[in-house]
N, C-alpha and C. Protein backbone atom coordinates (compact mmCIF):
# COMPACT_ATOMS: atom_id res chain seq x y z
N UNK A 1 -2.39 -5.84 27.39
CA UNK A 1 -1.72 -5.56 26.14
C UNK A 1 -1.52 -4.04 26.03
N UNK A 2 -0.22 -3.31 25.67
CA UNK A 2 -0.06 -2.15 25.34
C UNK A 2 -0.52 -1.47 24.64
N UNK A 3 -0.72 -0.40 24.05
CA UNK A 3 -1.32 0.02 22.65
C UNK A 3 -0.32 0.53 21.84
N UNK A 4 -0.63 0.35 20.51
CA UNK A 4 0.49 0.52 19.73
C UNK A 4 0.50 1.88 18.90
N UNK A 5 1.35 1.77 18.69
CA UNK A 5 1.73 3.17 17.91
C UNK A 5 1.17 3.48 16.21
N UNK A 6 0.26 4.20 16.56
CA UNK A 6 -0.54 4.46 15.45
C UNK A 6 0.41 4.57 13.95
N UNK A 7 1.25 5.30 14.50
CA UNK A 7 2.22 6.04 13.63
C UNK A 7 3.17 4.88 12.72
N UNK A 8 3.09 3.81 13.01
CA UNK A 8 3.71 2.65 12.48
C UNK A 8 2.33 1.74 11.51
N UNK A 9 1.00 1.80 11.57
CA UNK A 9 0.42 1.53 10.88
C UNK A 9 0.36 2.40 9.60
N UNK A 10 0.56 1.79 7.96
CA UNK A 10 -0.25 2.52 6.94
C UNK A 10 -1.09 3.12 6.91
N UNK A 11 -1.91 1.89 6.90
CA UNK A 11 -3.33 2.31 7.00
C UNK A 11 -4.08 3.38 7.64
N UNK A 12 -3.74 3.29 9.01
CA UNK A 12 -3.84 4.99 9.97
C UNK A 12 -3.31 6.15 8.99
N UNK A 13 -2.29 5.78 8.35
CA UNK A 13 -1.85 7.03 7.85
C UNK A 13 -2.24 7.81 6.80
N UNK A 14 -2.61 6.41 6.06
CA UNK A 14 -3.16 6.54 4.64
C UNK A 14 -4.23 7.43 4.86
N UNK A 15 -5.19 6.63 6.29
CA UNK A 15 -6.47 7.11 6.13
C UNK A 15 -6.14 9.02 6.74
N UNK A 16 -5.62 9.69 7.56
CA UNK A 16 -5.22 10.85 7.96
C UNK A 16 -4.51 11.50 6.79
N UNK A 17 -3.38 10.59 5.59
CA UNK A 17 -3.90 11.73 4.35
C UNK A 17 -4.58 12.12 3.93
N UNK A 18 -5.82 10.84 3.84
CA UNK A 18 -6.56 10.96 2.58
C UNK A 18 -7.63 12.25 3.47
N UNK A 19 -7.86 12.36 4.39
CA UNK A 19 -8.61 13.34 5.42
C UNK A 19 -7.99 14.87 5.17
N UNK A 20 -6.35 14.84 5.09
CA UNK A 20 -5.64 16.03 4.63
C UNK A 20 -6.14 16.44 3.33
N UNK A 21 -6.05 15.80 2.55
CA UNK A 21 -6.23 15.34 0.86
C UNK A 21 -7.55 16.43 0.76
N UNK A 22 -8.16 15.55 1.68
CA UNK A 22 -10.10 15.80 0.92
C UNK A 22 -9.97 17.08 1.86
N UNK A 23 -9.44 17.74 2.94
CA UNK A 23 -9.31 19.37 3.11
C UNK A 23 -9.28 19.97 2.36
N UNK A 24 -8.30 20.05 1.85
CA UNK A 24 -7.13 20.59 0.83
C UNK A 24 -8.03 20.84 -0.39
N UNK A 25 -8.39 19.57 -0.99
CA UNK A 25 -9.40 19.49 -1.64
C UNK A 25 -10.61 20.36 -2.30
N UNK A 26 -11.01 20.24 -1.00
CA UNK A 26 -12.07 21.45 -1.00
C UNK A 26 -12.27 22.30 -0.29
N UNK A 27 -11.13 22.93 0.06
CA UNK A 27 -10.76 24.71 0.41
C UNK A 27 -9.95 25.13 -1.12
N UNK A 28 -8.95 24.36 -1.72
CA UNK A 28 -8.52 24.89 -2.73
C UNK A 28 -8.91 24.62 -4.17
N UNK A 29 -9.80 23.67 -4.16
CA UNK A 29 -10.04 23.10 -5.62
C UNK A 29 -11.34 22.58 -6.10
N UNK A 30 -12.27 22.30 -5.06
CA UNK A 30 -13.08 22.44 -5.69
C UNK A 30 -14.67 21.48 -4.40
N UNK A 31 -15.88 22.07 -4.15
CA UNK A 31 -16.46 21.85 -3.11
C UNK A 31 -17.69 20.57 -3.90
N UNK A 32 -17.34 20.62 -5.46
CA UNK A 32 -18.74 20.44 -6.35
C UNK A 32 -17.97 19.10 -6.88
N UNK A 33 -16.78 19.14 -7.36
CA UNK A 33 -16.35 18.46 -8.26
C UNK A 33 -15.24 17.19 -7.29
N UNK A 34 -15.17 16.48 -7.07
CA UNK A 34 -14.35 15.60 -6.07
C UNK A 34 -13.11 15.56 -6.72
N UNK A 35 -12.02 14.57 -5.80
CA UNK A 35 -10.59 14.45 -6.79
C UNK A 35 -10.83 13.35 -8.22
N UNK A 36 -11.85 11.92 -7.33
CA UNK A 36 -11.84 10.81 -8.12
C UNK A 36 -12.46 11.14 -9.39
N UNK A 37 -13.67 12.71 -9.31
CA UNK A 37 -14.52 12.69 -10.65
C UNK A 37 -13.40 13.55 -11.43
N UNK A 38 -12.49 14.51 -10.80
CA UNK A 38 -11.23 14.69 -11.51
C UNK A 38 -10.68 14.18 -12.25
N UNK A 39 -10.12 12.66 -11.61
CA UNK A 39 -9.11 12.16 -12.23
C UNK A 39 -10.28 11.40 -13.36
N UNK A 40 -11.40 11.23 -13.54
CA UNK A 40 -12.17 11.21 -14.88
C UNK A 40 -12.14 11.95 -15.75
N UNK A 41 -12.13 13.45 -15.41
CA UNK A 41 -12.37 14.50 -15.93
C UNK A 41 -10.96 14.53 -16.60
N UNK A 42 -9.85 14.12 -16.11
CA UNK A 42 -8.51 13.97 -16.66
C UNK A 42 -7.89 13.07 -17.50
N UNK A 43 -8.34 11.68 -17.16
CA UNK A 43 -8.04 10.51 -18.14
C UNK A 43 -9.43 10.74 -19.30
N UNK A 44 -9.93 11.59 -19.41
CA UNK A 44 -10.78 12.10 -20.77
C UNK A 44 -10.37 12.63 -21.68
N UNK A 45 -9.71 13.84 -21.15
CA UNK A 45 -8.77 14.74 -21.77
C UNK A 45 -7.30 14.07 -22.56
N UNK A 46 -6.83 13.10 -21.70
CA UNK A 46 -5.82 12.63 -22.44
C UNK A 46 -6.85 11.52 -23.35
N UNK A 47 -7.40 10.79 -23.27
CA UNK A 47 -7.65 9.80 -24.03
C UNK A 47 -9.42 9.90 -24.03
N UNK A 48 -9.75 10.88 -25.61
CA UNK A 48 -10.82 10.56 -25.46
C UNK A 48 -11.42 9.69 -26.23
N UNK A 49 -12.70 9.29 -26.08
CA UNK A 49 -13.15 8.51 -26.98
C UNK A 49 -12.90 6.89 -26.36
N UNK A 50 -12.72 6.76 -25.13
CA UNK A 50 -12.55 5.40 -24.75
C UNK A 50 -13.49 4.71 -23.87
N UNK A 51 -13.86 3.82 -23.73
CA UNK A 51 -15.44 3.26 -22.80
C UNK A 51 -14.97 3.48 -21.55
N UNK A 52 -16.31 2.96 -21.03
CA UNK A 52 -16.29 3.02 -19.47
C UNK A 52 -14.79 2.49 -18.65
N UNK A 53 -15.03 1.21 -19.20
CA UNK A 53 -13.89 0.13 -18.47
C UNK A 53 -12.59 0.53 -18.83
N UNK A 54 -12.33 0.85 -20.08
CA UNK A 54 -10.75 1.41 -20.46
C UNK A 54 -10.94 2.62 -18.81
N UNK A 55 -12.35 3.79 -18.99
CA UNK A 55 -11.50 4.64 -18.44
C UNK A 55 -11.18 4.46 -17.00
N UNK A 56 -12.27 3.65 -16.09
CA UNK A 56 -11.89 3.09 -15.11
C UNK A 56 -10.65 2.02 -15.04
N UNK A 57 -10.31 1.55 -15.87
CA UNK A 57 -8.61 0.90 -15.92
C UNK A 57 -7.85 2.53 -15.79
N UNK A 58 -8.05 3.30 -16.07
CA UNK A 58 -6.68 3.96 -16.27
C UNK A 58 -7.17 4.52 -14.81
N UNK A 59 -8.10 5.08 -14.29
CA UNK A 59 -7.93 5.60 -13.00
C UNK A 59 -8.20 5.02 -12.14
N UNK A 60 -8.04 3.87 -11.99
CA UNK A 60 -7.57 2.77 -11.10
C UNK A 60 -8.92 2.89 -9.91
N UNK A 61 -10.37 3.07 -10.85
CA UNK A 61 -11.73 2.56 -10.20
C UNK A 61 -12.37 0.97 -10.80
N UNK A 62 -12.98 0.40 -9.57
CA UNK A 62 -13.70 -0.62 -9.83
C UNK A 62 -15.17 -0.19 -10.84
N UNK A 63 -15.58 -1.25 -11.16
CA UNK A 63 -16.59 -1.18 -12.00
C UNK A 63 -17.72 -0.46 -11.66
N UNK A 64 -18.20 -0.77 -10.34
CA UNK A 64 -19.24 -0.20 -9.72
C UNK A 64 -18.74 1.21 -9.41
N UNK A 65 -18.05 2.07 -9.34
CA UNK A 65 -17.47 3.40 -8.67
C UNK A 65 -17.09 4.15 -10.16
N UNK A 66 -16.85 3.38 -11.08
CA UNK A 66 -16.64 4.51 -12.30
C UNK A 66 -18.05 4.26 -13.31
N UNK A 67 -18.73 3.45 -12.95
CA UNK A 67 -20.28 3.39 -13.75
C UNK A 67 -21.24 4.60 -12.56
N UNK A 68 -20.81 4.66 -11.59
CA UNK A 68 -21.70 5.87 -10.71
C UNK A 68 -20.92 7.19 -11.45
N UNK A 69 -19.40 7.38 -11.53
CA UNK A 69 -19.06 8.59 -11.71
C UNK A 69 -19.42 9.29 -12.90
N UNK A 70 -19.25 8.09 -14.06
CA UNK A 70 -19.56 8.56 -15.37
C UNK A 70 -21.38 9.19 -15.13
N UNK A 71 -21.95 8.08 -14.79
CA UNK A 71 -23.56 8.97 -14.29
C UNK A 71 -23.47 10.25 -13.89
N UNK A 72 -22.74 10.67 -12.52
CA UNK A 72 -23.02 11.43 -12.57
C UNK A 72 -22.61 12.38 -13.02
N UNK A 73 -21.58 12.47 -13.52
CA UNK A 73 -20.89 13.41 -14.72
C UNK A 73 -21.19 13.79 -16.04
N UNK A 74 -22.30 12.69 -16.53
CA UNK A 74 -23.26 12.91 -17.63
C UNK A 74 -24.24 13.94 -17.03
N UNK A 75 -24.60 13.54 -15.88
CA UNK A 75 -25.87 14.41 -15.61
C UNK A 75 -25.67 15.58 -15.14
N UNK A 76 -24.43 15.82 -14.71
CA UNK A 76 -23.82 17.61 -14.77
C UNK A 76 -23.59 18.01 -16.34
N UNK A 77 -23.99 17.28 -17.15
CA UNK A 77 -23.09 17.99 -18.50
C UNK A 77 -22.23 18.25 -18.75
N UNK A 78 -20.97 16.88 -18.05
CA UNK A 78 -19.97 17.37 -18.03
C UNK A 78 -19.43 16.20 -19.19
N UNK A 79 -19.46 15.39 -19.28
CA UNK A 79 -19.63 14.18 -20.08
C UNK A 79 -20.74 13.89 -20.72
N UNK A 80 -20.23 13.29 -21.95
CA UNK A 80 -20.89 12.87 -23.21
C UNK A 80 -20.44 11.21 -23.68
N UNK A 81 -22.01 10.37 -23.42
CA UNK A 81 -21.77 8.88 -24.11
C UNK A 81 -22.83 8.97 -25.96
N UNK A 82 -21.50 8.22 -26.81
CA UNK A 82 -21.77 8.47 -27.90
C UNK A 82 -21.66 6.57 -27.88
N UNK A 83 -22.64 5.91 -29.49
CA UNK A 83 -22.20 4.61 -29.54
C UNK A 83 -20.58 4.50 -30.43
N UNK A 84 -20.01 3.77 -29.82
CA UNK A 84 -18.96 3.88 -30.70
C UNK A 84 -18.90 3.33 -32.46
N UNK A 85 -18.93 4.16 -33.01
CA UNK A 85 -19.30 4.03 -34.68
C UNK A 85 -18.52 2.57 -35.26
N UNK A 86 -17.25 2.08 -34.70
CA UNK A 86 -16.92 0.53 -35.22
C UNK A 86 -17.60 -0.44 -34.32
N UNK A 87 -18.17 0.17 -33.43
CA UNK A 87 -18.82 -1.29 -32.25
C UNK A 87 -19.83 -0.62 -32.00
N UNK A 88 -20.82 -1.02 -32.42
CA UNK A 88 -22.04 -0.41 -31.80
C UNK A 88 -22.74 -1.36 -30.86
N UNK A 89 -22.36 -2.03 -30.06
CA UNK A 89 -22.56 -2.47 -28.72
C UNK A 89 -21.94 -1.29 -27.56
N UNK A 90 -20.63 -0.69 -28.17
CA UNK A 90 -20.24 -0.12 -27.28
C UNK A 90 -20.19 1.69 -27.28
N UNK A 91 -20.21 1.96 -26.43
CA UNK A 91 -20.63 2.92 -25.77
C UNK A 91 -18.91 3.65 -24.93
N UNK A 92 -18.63 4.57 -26.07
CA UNK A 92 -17.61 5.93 -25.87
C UNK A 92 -18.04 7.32 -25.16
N UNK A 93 -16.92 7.65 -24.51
CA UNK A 93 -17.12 9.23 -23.40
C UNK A 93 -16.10 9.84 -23.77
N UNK A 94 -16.71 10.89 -24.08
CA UNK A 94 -16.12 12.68 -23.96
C UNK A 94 -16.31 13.22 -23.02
N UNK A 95 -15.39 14.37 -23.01
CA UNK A 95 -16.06 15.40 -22.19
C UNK A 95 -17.07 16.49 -23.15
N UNK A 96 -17.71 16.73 -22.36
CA UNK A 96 -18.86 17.97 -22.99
C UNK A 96 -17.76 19.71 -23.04
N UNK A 97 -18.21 20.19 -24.10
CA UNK A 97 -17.14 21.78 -24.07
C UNK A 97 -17.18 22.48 -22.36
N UNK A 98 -18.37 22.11 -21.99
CA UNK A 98 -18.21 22.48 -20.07
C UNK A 98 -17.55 20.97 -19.52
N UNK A 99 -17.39 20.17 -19.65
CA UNK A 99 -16.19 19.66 -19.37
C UNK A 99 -14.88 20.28 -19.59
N UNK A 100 -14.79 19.80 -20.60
CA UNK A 100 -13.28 20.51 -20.88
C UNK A 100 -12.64 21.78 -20.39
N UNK A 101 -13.72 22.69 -20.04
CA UNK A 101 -13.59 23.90 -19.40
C UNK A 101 -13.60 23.57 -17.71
N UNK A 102 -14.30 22.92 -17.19
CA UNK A 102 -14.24 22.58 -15.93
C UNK A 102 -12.98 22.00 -15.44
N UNK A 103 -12.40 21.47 -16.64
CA UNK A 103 -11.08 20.56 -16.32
C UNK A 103 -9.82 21.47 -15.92
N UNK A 104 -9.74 22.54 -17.20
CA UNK A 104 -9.04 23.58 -17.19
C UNK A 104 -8.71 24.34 -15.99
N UNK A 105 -10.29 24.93 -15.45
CA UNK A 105 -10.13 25.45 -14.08
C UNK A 105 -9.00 24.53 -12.70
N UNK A 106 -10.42 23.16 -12.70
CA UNK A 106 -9.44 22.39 -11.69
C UNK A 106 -8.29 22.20 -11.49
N UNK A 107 -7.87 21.52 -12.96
CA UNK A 107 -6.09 21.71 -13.43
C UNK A 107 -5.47 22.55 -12.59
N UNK A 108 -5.61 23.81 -12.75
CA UNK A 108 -4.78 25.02 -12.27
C UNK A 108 -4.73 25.09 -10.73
N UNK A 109 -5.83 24.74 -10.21
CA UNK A 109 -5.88 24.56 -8.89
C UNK A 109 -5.25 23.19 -7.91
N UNK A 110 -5.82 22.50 -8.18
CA UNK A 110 -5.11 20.98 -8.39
C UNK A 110 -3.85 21.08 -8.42
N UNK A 111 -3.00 22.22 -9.18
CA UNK A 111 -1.22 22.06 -9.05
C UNK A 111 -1.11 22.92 -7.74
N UNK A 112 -2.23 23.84 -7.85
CA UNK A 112 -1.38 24.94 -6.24
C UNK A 112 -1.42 23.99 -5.04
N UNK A 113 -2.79 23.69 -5.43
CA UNK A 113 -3.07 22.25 -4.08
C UNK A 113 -2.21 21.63 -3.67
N UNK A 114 -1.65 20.64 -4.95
CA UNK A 114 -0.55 19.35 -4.45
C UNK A 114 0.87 20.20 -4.16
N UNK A 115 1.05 21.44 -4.19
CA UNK A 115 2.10 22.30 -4.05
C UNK A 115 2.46 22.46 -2.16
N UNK A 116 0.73 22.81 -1.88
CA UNK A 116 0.69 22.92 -0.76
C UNK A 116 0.62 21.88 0.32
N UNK A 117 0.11 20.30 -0.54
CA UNK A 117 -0.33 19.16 0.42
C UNK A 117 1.28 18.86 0.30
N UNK A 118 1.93 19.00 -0.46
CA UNK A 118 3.64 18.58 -0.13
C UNK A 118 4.50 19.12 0.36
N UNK A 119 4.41 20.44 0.36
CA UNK A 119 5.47 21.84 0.84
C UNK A 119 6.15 20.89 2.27
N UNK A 120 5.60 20.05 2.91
CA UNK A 120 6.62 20.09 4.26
C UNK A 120 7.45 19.33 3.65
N UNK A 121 7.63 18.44 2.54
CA UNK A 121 8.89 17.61 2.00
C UNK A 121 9.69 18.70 1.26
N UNK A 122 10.84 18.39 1.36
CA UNK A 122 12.04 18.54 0.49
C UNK A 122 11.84 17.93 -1.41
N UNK A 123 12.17 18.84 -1.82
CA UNK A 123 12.33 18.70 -3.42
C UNK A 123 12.11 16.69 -3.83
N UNK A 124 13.41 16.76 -3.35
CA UNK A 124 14.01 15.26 -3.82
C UNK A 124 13.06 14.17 -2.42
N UNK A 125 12.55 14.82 -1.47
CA UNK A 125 11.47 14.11 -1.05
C UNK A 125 10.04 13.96 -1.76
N UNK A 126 9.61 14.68 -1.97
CA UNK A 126 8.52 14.88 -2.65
C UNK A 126 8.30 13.69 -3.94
N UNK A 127 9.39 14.18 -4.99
CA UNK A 127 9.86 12.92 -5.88
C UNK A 127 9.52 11.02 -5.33
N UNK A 128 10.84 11.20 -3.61
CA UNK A 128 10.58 9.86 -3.04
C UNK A 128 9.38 9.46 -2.78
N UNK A 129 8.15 10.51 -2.51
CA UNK A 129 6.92 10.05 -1.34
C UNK A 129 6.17 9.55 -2.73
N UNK A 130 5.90 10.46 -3.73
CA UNK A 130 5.28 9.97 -4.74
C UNK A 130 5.67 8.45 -5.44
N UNK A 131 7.28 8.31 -5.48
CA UNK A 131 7.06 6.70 -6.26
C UNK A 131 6.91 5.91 -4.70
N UNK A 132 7.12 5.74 -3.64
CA UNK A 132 6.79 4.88 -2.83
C UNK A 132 5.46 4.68 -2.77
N UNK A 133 4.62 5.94 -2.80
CA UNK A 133 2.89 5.59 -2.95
C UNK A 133 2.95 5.01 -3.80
N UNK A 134 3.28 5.55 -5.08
CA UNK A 134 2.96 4.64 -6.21
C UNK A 134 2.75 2.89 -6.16
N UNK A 135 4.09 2.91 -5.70
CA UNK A 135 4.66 1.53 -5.65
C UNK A 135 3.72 0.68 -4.69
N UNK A 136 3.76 0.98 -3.55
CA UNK A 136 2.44 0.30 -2.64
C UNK A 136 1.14 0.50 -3.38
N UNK A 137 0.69 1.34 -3.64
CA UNK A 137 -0.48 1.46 -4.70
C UNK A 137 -0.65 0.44 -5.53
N UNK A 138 0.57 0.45 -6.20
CA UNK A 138 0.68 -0.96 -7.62
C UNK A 138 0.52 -2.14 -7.03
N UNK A 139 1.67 -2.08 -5.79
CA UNK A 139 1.76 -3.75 -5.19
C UNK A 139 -0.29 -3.97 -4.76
N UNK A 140 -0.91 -3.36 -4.13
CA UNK A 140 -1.93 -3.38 -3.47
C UNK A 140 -3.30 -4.25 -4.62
N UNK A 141 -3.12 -3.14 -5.77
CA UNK A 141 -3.93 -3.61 -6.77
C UNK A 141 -3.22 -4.82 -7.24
N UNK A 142 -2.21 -5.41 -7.72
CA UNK A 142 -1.90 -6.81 -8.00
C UNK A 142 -2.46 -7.81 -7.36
N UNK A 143 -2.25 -7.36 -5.98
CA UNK A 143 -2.73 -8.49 -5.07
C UNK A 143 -4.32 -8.31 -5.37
N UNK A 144 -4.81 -7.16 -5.65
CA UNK A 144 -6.39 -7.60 -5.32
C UNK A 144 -6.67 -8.04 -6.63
N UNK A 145 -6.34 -7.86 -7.65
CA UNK A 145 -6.44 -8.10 -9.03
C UNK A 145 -6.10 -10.12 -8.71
N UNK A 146 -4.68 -10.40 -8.52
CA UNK A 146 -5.00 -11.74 -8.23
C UNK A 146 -6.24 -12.21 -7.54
N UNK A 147 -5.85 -11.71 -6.36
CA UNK A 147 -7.44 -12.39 -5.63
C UNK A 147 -8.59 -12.87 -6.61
N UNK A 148 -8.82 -11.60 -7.21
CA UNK A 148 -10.32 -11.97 -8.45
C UNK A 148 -9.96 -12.30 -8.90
N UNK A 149 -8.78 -12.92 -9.67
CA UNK A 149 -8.49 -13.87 -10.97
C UNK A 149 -8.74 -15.15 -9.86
N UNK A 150 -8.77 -15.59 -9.14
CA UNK A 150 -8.48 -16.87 -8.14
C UNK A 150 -10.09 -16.84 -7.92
N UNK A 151 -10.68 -16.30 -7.45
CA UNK A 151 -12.00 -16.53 -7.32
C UNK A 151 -13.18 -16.10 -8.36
N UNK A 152 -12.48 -15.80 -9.28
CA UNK A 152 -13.51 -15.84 -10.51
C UNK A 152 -13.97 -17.20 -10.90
N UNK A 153 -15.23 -17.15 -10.92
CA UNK A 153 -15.93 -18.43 -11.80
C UNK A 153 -15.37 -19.07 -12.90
N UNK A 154 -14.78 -19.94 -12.68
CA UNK A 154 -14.31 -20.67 -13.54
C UNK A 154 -16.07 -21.43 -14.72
N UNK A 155 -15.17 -20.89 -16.14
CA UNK A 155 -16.17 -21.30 -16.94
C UNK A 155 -16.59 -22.56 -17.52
N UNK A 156 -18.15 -22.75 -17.79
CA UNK A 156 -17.95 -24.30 -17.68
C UNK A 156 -17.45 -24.77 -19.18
N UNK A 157 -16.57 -26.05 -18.48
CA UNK A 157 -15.71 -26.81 -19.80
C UNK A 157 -14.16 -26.27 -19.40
N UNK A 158 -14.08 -25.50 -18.87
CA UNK A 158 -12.59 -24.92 -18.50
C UNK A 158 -12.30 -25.76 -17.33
N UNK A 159 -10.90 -25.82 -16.94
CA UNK A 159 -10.04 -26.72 -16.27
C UNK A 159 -9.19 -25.29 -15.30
């Protein structure tokens, strides 16, 4: 059997961005703070005051991966869990004023970054590469999102 051309798999590729990515990363933005506890540090800022699970819905982490991040982002002092005053079962996140300041920094860096992880595309490429990720991104989570609706425990008395 021949071997095939790496360069035609996603996945190879995905994984050699995401390797570019996490360079980039942390030569320009930050050695302490990762992208994923970022994009926490970011869906805070726009929407605060929302639980765990809202904020892992919006940055597109599983349960287990945004209950570690929020940990450890409490325990930098970078985040704050308050009970939420109409539900007191539940449990709301801020950022802490060194949050919000930590965010600020990254922010600024974070744009030179993605300036530089894109520079070899063209304008109106750049635009294209972003909604095609997107789009495989979206298609990817549907499918896994079905999957668990299909193998979720069906409850008893339900059909």
């Amino acid at each position: 059997m021949d071997a095939v051309d790496l360069g035609t798999h996603p996945g190879h590729l995905a994984r050699r961005l995401q390797q570019a990515h996490t360079l980039l990363w942390n030569a320009m933005v930050s050695e302490e703070t990762t992208s994923p506890q970022y994009a926490v540090l970011n869906a805070l800022v726009e929407k605060p005051g929302i639980d765990q699970r809202t904020l892992g819905e919006l940055v597109h982490l599983d349960r287990s991966t945004i209950a570690e991040l929020v940990a450890r982002l409490t325990r930098r002092g970078l985040m704050e869990r308050a009970r939420d005053p109409l539900d007191g079962r539940r449990n709301v996140l801020k950022l802490s004023d060194e949050g919000v300041r930590l965010h600020r920094r990254l922010t600024t860096r974070a744009v030179r970054m993605n300036h530089v992880f894109l520079a070899p595309l063209a304008p109106q490429e750049q635009v294209a590469f972003l909604d095609l990720m997107n789009r495989v991104a979206d298609a990817a989570e549907d499918l896994r999102n079905a999957e668990q609706a299909v193998r979720a425990p069906r409850k008893a008395g339900t059909v």
